[in-house]
N, C-alpha and C. Protein backbone atom coordinates (compact mmCIF):
# COMPACT_ATOMS: atom_id res chain seq x y z
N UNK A 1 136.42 114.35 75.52
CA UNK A 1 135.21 113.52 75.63
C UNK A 1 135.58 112.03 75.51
N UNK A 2 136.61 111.72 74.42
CA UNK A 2 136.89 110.26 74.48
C UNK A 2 137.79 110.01 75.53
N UNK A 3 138.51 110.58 76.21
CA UNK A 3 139.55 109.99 77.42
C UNK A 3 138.40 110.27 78.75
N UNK A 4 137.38 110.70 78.49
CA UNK A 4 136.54 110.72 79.82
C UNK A 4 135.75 109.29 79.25
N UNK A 5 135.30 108.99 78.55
CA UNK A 5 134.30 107.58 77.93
C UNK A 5 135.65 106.53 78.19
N UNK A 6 136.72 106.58 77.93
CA UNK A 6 137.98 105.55 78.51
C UNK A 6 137.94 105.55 79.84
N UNK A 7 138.09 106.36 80.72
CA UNK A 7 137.79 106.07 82.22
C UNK A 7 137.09 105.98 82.48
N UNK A 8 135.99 106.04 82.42
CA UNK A 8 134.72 105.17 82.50
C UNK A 8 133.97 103.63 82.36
N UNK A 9 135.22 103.55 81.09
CA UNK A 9 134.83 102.48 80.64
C UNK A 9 136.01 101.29 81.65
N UNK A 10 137.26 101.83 81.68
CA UNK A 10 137.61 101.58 83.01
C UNK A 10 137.22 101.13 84.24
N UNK A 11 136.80 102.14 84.66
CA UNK A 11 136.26 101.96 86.32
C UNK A 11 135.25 101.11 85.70
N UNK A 12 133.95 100.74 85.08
CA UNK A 12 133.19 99.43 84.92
C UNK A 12 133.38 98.50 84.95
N UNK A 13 134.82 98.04 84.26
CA UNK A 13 135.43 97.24 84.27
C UNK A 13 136.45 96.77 85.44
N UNK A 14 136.42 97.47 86.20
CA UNK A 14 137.02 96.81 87.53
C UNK A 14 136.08 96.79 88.56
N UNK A 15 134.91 97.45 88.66
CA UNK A 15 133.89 97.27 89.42
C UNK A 15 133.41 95.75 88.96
N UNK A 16 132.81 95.56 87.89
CA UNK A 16 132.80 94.03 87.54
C UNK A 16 133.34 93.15 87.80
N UNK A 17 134.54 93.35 88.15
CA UNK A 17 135.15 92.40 88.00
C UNK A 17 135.70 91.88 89.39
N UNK A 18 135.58 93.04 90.11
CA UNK A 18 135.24 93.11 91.80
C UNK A 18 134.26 92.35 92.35
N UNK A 19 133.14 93.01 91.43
CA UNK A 19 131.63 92.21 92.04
C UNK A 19 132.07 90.76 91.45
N UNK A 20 132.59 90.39 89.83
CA UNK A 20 132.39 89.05 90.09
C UNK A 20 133.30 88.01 90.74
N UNK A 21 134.40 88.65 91.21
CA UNK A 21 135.41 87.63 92.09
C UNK A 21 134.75 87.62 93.62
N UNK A 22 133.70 88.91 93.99
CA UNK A 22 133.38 88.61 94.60
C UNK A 22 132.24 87.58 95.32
N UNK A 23 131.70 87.56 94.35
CA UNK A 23 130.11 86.70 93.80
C UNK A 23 130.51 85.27 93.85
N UNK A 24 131.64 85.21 93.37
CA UNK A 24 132.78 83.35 92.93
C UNK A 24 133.12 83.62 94.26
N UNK A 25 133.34 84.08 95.15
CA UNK A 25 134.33 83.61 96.25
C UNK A 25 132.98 83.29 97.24
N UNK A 26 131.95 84.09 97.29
CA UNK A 26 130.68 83.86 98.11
C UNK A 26 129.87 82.00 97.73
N UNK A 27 129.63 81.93 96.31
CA UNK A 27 129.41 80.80 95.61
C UNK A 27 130.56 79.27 96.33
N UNK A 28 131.84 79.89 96.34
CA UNK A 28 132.67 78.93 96.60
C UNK A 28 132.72 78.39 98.01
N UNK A 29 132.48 79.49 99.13
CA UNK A 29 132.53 79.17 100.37
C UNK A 29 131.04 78.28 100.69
N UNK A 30 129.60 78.50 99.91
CA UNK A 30 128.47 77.98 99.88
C UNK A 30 128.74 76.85 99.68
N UNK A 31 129.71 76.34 98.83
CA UNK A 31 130.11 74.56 98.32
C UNK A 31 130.71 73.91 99.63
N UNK A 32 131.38 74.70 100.19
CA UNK A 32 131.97 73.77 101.27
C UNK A 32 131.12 73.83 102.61
């Protein structure tokens, strides 16, 4: 149960972090 709540907590954490480099790179191209 806890190594399934670790991959989980995982994959959230790279989905985030996907969406927010992706979110900054959308934001950044809007500046120029």
């Amino acid at each position: 149960m806890k190594n399934k709540l670790y991959g989980s907590s995982i994959l959230t954490t790279v989905i985030l972090s996907y969406y927010l480099s992706y979110h900054f790179n959308r934001i950044q191209k809007q500046d120029l």
